[in-house]
PDB file of N, CA and C in Angstrom:
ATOM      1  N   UNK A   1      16.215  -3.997-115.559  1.00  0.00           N
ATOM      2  CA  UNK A   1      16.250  -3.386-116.877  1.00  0.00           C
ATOM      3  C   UNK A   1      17.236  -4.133-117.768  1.00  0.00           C
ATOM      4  N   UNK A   2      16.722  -4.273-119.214  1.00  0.00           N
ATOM      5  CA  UNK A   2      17.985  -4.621-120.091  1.00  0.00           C
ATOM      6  C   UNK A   2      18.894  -3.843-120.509  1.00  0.00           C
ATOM      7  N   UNK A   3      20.047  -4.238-120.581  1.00  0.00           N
ATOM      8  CA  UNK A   3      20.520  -3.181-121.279  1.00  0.00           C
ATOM      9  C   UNK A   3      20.188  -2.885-123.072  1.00  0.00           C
ATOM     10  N   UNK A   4      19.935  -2.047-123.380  1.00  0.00           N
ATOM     11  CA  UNK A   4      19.368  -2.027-124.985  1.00  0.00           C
ATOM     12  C   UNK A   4      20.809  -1.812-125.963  1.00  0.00           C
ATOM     13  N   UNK A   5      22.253  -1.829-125.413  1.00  0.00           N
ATOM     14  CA  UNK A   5      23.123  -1.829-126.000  1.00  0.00           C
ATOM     15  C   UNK A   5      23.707  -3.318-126.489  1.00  0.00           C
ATOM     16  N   UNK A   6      22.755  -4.038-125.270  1.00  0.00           N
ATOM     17  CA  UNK A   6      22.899  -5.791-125.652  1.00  0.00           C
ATOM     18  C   UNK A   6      21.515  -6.447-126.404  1.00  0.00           C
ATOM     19  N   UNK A   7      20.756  -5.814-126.752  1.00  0.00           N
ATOM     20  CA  UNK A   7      20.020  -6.189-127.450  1.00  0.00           C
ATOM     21  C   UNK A   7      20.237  -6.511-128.746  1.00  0.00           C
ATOM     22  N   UNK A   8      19.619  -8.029-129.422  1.00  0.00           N
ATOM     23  CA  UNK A   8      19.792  -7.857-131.283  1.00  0.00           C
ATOM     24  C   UNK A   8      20.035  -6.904-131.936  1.00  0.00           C
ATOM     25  N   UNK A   9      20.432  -6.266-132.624  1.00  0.00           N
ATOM     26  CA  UNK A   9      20.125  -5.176-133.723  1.00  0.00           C
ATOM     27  C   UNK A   9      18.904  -4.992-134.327  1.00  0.00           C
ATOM     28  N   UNK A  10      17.789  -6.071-135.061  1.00  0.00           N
ATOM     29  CA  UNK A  10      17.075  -6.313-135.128  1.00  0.00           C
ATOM     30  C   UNK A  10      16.014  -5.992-133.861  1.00  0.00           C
ATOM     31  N   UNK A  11      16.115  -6.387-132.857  1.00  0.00           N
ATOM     32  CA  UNK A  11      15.142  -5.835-131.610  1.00  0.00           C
ATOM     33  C   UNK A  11      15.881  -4.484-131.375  1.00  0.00           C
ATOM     34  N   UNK A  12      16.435  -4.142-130.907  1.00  0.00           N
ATOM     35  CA  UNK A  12      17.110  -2.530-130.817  1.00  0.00           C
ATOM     36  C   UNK A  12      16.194  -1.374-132.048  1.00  0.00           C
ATOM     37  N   UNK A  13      16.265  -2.085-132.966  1.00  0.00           N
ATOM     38  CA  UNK A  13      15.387  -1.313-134.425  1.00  0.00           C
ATOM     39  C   UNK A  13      14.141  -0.799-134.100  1.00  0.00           C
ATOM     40  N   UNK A  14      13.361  -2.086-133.775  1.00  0.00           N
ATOM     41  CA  UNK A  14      11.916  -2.103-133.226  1.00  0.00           C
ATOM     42  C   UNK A  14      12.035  -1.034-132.315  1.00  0.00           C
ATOM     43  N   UNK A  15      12.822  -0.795-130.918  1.00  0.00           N
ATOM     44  CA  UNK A  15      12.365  -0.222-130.314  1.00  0.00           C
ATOM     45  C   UNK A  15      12.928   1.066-130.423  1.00  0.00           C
ATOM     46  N   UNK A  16      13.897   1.505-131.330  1.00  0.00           N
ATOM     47  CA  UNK A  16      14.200   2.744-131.612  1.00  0.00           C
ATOM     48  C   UNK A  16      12.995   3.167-132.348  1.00  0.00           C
ATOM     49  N   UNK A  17      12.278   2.450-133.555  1.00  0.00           N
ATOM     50  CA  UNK A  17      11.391   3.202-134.495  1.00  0.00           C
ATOM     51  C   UNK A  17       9.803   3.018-133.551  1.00  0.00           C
ATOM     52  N   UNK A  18       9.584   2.339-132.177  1.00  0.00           N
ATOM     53  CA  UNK A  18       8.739   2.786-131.679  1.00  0.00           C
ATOM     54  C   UNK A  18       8.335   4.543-130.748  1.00  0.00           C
ATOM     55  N   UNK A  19       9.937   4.256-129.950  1.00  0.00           N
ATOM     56  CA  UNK A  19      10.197   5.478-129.541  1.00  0.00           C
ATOM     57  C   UNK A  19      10.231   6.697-130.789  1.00  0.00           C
ATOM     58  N   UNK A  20      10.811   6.441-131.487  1.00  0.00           N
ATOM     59  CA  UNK A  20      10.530   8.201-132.773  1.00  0.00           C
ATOM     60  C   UNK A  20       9.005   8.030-133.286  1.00  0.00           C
ATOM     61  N   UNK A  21       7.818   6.849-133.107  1.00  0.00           N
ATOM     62  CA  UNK A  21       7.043   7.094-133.381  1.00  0.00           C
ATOM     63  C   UNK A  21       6.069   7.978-132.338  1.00  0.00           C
ATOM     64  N   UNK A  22       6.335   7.486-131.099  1.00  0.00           N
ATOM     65  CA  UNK A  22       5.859   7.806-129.752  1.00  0.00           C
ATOM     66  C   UNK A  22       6.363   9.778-130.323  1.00  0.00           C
ATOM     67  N   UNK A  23       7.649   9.885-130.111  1.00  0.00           N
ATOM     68  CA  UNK A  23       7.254  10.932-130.386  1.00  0.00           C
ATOM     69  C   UNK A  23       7.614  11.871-131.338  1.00  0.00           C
ATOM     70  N   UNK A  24       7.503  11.340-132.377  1.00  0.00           N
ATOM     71  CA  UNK A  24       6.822  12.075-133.698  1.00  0.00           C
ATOM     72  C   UNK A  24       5.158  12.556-133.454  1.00  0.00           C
ATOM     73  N   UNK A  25       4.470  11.959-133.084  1.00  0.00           N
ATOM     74  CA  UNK A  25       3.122  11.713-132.773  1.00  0.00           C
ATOM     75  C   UNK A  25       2.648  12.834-131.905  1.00  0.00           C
ATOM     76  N   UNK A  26       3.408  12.488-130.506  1.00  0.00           N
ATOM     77  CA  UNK A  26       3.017  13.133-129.229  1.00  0.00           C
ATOM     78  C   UNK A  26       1.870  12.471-128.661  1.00  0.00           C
ATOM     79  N   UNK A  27       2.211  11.206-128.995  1.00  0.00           N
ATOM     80  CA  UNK A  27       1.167  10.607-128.207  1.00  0.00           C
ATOM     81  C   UNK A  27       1.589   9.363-127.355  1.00  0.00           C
ATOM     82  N   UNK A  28       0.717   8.621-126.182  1.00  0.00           N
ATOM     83  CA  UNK A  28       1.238   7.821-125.258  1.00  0.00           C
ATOM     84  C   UNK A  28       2.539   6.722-125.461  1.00  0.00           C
ATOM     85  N   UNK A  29       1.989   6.085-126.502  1.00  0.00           N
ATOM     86  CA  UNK A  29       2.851   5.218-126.584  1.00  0.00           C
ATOM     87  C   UNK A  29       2.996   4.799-128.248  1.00  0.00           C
ATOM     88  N   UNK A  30       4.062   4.118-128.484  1.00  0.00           N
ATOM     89  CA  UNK A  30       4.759   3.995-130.008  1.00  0.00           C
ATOM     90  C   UNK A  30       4.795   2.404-129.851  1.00  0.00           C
ATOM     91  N   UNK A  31       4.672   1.748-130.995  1.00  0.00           N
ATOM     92  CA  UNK A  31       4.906   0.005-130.736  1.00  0.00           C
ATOM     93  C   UNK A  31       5.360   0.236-132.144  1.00  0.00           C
ATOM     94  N   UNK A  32       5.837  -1.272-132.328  1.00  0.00           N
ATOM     95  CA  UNK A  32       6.645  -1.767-133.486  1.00  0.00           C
ATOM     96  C   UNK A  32       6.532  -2.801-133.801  1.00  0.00           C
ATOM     97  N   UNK A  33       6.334  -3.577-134.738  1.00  0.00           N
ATOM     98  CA  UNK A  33       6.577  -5.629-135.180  1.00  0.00           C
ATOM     99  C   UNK A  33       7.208  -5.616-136.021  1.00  0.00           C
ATOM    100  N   UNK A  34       8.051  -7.061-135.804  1.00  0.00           N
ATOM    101  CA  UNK A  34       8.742  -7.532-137.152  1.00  0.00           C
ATOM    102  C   UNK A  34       7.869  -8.836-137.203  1.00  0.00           C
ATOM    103  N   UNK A  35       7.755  -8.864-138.652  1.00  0.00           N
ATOM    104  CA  UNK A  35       6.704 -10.643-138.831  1.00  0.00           C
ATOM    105  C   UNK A  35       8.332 -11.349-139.321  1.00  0.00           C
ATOM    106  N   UNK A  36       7.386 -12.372-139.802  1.00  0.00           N
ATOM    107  CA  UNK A  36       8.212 -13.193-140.271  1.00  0.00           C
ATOM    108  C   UNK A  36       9.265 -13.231-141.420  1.00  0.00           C
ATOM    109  N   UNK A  37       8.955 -12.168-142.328  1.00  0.00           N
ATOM    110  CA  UNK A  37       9.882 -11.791-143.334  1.00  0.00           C
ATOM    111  C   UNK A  37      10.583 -10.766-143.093  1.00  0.00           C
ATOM    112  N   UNK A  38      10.683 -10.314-141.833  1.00  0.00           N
ATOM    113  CA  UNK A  38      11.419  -9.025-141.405  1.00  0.00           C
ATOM    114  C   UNK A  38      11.301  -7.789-141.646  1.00  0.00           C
ATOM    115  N   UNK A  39      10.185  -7.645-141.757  1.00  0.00           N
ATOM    116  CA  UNK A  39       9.190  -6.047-142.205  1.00  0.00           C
ATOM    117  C   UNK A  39       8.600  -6.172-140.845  1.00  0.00           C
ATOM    118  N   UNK A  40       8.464  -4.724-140.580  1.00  0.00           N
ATOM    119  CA  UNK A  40       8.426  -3.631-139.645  1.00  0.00           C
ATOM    120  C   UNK A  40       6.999  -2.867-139.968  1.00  0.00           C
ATOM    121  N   UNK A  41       6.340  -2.706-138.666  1.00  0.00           N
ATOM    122  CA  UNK A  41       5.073  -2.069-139.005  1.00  0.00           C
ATOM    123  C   UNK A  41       5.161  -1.232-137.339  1.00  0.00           C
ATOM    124  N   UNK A  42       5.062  -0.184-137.855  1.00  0.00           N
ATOM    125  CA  UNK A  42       5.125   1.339-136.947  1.00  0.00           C
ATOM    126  C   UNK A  42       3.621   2.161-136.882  1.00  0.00           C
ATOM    127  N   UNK A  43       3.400   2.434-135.390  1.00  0.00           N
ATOM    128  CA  UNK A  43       2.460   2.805-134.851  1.00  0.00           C
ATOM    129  C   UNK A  43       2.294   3.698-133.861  1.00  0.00           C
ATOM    130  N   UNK A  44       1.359   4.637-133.405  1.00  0.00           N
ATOM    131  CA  UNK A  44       1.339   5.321-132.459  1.00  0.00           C
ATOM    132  C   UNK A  44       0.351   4.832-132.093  1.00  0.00           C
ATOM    133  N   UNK A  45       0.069   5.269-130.552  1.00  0.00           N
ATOM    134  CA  UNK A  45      -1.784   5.474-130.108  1.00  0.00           C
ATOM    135  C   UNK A  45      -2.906   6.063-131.118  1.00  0.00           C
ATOM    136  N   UNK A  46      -3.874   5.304-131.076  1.00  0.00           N
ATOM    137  CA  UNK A  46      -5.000   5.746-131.624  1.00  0.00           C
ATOM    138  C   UNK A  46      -6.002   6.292-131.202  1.00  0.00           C
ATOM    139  N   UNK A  47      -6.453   7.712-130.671  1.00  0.00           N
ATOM    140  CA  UNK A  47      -7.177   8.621-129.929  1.00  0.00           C
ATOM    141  C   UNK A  47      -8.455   9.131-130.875  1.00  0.00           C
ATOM    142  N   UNK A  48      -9.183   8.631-131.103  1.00  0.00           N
ATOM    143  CA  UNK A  48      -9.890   9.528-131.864  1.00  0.00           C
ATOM    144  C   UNK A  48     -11.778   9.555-131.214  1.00  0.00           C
ATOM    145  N   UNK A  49     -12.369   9.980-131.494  1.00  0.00           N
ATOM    146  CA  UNK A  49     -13.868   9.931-130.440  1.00  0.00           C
ATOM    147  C   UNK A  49     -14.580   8.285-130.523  1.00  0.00           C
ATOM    148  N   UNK A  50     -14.485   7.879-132.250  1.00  0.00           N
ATOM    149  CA  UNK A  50     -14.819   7.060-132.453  1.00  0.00           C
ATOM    150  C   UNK A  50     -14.154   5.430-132.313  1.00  0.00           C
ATOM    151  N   UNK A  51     -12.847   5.713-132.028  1.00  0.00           N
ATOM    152  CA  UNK A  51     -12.124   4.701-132.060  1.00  0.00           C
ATOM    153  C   UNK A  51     -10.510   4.929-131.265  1.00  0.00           C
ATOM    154  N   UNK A  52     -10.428   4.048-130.424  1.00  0.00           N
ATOM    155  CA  UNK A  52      -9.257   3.763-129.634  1.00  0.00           C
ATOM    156  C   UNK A  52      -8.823   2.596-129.350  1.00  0.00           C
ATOM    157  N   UNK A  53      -7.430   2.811-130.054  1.00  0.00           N
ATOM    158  CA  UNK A  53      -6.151   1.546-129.846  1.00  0.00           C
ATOM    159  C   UNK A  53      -4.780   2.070-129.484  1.00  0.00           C
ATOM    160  N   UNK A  54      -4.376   0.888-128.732  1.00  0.00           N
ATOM    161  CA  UNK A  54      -3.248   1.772-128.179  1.00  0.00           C
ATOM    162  C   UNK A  54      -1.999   1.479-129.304  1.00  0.00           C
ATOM    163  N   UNK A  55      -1.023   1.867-129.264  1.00  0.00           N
ATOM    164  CA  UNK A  55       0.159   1.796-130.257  1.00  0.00           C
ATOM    165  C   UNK A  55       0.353   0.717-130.691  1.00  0.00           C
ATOM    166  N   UNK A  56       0.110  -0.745-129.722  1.00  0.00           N
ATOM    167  CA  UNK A  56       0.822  -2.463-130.306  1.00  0.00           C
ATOM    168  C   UNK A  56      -0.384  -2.895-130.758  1.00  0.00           C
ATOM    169  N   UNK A  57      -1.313  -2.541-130.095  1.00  0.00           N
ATOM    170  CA  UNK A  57      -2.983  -3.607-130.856  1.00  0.00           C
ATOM    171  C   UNK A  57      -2.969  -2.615-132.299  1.00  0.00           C
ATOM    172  N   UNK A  58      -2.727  -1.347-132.779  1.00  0.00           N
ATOM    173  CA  UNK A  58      -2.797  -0.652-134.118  1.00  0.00           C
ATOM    174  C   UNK A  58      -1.579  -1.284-135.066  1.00  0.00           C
ATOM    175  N   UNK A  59      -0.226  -1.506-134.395  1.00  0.00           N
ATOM    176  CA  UNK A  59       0.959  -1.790-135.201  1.00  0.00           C
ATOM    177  C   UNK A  59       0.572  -3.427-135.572  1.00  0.00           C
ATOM    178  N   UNK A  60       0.180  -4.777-134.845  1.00  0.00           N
ATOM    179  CA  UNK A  60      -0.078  -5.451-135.271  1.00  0.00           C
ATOM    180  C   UNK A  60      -1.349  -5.651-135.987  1.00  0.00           C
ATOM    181  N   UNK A  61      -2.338  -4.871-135.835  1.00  0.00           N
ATOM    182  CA  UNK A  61      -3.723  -4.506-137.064  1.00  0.00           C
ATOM    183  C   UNK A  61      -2.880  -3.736-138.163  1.00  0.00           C
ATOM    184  N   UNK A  62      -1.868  -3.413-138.546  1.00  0.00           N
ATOM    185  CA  UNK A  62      -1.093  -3.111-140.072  1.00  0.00           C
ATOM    186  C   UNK A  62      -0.329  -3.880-140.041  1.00  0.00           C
ATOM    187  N   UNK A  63       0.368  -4.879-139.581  1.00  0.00           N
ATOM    188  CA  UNK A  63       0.835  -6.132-139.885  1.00  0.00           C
ATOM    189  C   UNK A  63       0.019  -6.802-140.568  1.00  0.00           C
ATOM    190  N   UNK A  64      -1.321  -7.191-140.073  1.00  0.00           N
ATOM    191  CA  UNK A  64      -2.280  -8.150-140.606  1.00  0.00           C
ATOM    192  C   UNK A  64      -3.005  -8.076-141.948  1.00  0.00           C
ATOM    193  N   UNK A  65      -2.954  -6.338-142.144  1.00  0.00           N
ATOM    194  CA  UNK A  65      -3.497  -5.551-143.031  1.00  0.00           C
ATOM    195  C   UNK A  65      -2.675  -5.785-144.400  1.00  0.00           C
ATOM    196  N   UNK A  66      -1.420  -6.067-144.066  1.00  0.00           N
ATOM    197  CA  UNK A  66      -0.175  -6.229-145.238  1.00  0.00           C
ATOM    198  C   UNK A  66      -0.093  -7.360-145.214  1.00  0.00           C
ATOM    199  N   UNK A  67      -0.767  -7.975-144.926  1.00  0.00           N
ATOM    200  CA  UNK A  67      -0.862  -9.709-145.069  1.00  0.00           C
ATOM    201  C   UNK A  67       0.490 -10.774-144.149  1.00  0.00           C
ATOM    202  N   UNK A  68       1.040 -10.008-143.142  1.00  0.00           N
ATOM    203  CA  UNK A  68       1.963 -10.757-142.541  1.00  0.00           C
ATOM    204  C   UNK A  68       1.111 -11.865-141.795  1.00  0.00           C
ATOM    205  N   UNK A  69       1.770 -13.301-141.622  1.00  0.00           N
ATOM    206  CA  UNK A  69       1.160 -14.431-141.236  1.00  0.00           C
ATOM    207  C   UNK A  69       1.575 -14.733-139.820  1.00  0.00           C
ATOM    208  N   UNK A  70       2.910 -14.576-139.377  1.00  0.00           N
ATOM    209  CA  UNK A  70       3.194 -14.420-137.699  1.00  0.00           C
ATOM    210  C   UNK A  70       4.237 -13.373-137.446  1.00  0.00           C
ATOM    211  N   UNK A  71       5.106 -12.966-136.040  1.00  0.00           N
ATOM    212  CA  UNK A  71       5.084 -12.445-135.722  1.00  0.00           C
ATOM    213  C   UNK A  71       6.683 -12.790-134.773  1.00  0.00           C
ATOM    214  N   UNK A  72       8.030 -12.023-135.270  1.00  0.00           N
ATOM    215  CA  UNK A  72       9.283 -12.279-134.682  1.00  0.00           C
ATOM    216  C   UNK A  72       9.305 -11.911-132.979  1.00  0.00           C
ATOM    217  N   UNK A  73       8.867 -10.448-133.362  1.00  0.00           N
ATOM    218  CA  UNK A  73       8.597  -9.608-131.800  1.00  0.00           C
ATOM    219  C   UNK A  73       8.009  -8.639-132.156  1.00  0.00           C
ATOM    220  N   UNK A  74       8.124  -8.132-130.859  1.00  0.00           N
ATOM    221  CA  UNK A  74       7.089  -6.800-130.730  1.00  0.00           C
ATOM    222  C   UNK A  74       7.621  -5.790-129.703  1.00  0.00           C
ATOM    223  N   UNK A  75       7.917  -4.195-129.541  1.00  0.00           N
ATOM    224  CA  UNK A  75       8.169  -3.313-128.527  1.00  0.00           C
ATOM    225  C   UNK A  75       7.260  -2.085-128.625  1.00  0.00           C
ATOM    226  N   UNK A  76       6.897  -2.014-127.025  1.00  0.00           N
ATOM    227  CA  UNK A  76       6.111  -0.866-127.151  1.00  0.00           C
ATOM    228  C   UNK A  76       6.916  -0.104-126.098  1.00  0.00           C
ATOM    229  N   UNK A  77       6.517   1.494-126.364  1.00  0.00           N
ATOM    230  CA  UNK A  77       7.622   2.127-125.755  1.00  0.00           C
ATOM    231  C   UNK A  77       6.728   2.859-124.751  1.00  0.00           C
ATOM    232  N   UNK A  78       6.419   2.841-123.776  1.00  0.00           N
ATOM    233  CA  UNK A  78       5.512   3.330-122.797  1.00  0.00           C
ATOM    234  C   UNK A  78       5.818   4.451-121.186  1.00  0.00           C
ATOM    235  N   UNK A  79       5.411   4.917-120.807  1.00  0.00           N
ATOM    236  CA  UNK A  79       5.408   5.068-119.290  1.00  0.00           C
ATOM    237  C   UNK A  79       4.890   4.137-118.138  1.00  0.00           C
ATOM    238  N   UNK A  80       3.871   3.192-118.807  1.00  0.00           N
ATOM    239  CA  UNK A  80       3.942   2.300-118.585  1.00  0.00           C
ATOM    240  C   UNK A  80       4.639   1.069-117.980  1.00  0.00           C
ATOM    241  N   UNK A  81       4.912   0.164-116.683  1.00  0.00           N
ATOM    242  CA  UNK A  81       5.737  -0.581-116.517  1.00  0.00           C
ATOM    243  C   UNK A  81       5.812  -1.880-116.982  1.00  0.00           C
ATOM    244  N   UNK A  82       4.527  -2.158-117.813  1.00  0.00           N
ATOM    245  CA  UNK A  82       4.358  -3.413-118.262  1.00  0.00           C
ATOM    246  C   UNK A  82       3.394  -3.453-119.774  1.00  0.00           C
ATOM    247  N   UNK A  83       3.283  -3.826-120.434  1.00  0.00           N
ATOM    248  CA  UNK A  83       2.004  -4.016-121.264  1.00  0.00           C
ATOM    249  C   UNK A  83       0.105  -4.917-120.867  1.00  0.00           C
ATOM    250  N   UNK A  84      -0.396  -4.169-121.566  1.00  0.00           N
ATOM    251  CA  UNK A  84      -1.910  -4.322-121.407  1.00  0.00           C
ATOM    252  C   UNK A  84      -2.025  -5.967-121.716  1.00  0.00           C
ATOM    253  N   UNK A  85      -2.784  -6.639-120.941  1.00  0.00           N
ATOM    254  CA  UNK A  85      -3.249  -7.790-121.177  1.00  0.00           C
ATOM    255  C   UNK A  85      -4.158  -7.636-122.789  1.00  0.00           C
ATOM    256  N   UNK A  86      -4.546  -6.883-123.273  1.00  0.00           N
ATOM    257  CA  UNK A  86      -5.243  -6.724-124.630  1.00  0.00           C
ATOM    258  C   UNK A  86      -3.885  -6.990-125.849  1.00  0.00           C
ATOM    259  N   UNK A  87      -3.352  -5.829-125.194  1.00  0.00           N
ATOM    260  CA  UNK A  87      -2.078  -6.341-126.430  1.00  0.00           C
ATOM    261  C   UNK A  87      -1.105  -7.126-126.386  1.00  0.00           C
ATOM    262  N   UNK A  88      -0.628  -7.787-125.326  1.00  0.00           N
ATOM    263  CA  UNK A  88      -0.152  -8.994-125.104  1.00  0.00           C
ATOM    264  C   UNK A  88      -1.065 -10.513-126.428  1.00  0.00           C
ATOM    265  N   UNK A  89      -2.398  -9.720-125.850  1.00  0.00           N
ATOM    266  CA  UNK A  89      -3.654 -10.656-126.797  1.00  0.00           C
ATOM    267  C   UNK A  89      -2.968 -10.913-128.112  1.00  0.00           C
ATOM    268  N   UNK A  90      -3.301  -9.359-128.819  1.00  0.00           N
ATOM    269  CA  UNK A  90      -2.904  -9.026-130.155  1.00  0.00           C
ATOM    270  C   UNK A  90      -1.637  -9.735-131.090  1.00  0.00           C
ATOM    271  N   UNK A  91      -0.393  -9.719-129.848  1.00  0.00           N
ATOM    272  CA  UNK A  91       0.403  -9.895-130.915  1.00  0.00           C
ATOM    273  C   UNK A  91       0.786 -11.721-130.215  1.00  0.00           C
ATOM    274  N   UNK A  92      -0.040 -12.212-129.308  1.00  0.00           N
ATOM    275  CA  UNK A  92       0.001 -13.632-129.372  1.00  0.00           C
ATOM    276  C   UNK A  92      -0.746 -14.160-130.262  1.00  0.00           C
ATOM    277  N   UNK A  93      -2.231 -13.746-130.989  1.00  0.00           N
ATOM    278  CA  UNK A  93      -3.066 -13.962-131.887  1.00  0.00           C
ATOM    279  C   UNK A  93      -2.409 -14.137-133.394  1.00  0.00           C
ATOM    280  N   UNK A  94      -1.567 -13.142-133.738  1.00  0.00           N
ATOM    281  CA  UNK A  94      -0.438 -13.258-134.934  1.00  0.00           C
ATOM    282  C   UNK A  94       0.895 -14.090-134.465  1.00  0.00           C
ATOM    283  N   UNK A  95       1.301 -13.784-133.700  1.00  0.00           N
ATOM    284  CA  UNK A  95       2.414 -14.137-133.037  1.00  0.00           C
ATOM    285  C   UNK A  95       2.938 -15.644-132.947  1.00  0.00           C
ATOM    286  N   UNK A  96       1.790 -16.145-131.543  1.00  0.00           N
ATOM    287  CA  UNK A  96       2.303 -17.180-130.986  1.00  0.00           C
ATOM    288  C   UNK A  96       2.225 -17.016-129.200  1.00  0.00           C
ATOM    289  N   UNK A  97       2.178 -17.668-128.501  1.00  0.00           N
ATOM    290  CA  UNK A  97       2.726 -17.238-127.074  1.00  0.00           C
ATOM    291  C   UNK A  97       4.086 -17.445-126.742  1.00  0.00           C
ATOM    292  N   UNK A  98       4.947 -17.451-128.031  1.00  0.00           N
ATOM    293  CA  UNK A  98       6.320 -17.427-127.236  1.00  0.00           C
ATOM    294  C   UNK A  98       6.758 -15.878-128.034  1.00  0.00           C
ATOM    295  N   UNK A  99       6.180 -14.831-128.415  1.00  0.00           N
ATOM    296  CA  UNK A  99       6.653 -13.668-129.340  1.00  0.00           C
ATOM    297  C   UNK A  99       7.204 -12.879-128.164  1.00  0.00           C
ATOM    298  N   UNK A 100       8.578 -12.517-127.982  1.00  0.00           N
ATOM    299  CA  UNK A 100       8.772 -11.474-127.311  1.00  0.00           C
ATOM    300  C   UNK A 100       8.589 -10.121-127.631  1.00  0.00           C
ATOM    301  N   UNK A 101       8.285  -9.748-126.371  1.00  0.00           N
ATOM    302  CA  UNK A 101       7.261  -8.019-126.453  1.00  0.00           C
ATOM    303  C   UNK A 101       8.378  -7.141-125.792  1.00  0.00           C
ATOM    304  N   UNK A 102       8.940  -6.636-125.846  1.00  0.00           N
ATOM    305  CA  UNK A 102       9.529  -5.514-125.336  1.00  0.00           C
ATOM    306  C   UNK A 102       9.511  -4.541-125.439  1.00  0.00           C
ATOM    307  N   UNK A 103       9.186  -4.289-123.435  1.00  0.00           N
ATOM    308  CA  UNK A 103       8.837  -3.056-122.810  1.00  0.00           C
ATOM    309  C   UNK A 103       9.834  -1.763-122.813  1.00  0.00           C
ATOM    310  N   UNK A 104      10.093  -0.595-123.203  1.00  0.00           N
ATOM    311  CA  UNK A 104      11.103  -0.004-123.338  1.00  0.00           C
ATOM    312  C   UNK A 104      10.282   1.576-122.617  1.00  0.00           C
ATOM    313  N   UNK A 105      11.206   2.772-121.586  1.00  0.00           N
ATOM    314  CA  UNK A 105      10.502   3.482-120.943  1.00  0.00           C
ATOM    315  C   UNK A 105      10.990   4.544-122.286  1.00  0.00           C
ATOM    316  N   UNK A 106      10.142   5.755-122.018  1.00  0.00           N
ATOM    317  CA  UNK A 106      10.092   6.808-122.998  1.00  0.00           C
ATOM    318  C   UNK A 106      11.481   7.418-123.732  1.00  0.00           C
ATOM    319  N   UNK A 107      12.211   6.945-122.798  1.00  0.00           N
ATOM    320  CA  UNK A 107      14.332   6.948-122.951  1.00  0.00           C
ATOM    321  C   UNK A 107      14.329   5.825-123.983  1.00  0.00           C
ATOM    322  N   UNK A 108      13.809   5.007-124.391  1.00  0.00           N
ATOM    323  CA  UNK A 108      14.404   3.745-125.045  1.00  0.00           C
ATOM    324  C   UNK A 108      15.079   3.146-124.380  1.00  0.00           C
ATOM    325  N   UNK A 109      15.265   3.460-123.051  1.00  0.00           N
ATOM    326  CA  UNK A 109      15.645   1.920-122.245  1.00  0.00           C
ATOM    327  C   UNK A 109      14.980   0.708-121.744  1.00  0.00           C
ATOM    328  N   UNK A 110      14.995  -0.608-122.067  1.00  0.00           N
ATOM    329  CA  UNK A 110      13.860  -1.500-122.257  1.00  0.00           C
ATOM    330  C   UNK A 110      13.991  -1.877-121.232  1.00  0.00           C
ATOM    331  N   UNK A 111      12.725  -2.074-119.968  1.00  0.00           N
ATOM    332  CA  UNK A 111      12.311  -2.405-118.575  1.00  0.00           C
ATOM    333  C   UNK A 111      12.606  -3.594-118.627  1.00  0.00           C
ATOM    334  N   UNK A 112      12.073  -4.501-119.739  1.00  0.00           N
ATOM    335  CA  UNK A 112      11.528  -6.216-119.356  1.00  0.00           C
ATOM    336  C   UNK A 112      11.720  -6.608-120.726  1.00  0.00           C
ATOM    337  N   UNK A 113      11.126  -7.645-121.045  1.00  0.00           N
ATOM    338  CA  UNK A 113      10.779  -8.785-122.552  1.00  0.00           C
ATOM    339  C   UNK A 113       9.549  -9.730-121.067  1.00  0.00           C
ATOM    340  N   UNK A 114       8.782  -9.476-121.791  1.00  0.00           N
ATOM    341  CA  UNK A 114       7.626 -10.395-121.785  1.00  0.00           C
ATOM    342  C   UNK A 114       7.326 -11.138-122.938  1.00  0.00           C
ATOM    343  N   UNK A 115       6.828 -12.480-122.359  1.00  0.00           N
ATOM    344  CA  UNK A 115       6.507 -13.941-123.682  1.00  0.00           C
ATOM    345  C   UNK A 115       4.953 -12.930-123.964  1.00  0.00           C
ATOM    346  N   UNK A 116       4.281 -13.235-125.350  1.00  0.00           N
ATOM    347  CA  UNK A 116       2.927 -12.682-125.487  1.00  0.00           C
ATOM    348  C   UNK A 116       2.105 -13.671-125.165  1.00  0.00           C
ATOM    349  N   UNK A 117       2.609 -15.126-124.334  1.00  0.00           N
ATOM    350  CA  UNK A 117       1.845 -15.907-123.953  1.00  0.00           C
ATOM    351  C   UNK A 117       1.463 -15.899-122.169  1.00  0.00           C
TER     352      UNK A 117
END
């Protein structure tokens, strides 16, 4: 585990405003991005009959939506011990394969940093 008291400030952000999205929501999981100009795009799971995304493939589809061009990092806040090979996809597609993703458990304590490559 990292410690999240040694994390950037900047990454610490991300994964605080994933976790209050997670649960503001009440739903699985909360993700977060910073692009390249340092704007922040906040997300929950997307549950609906017709359509499902999980919290990081929705937060980087409103990155893209606001016209951000790549991608600083990314945290999703999960029960989860790792992230989905789909959204790993997502935010290497904006990103890059060197964007760090960080994994953080429902506490906001972050498990890992995975490359999105």
């Amino acid at each position: 585990m990292t410690d999240s008291n040694a994390l950037d400030p900047e990454d610490r952000k991300i994964v605080t405003l994933a976790r209050s999205a997670r649960a503001r929501n009440g739903v699985p999981e909360g993700a977060a991005v910073r692009d390249e100009t340092g704007r922040t795009y906040v997300a929950g799971t997307v549950e609906l009959p017709s359509l499902r995304l999980s919290a990081l493939r929705t937060a980087v589809a409103m990155a893209v939506a606001s016209g951000a061009e790549s991608l600083e990092a990314a945290a999703v806040v999960t029960a989860s011990e790792t992230a989905d090979e789909a959204d790993l996809a997502a935010v290497r597609d904006l990103g890059g394969a060197g964007t760090p993703v960080l994994i953080a458990a429902p506490d906001g304590t972050v498990r890992l940093t995975v490359s999105a490559g």
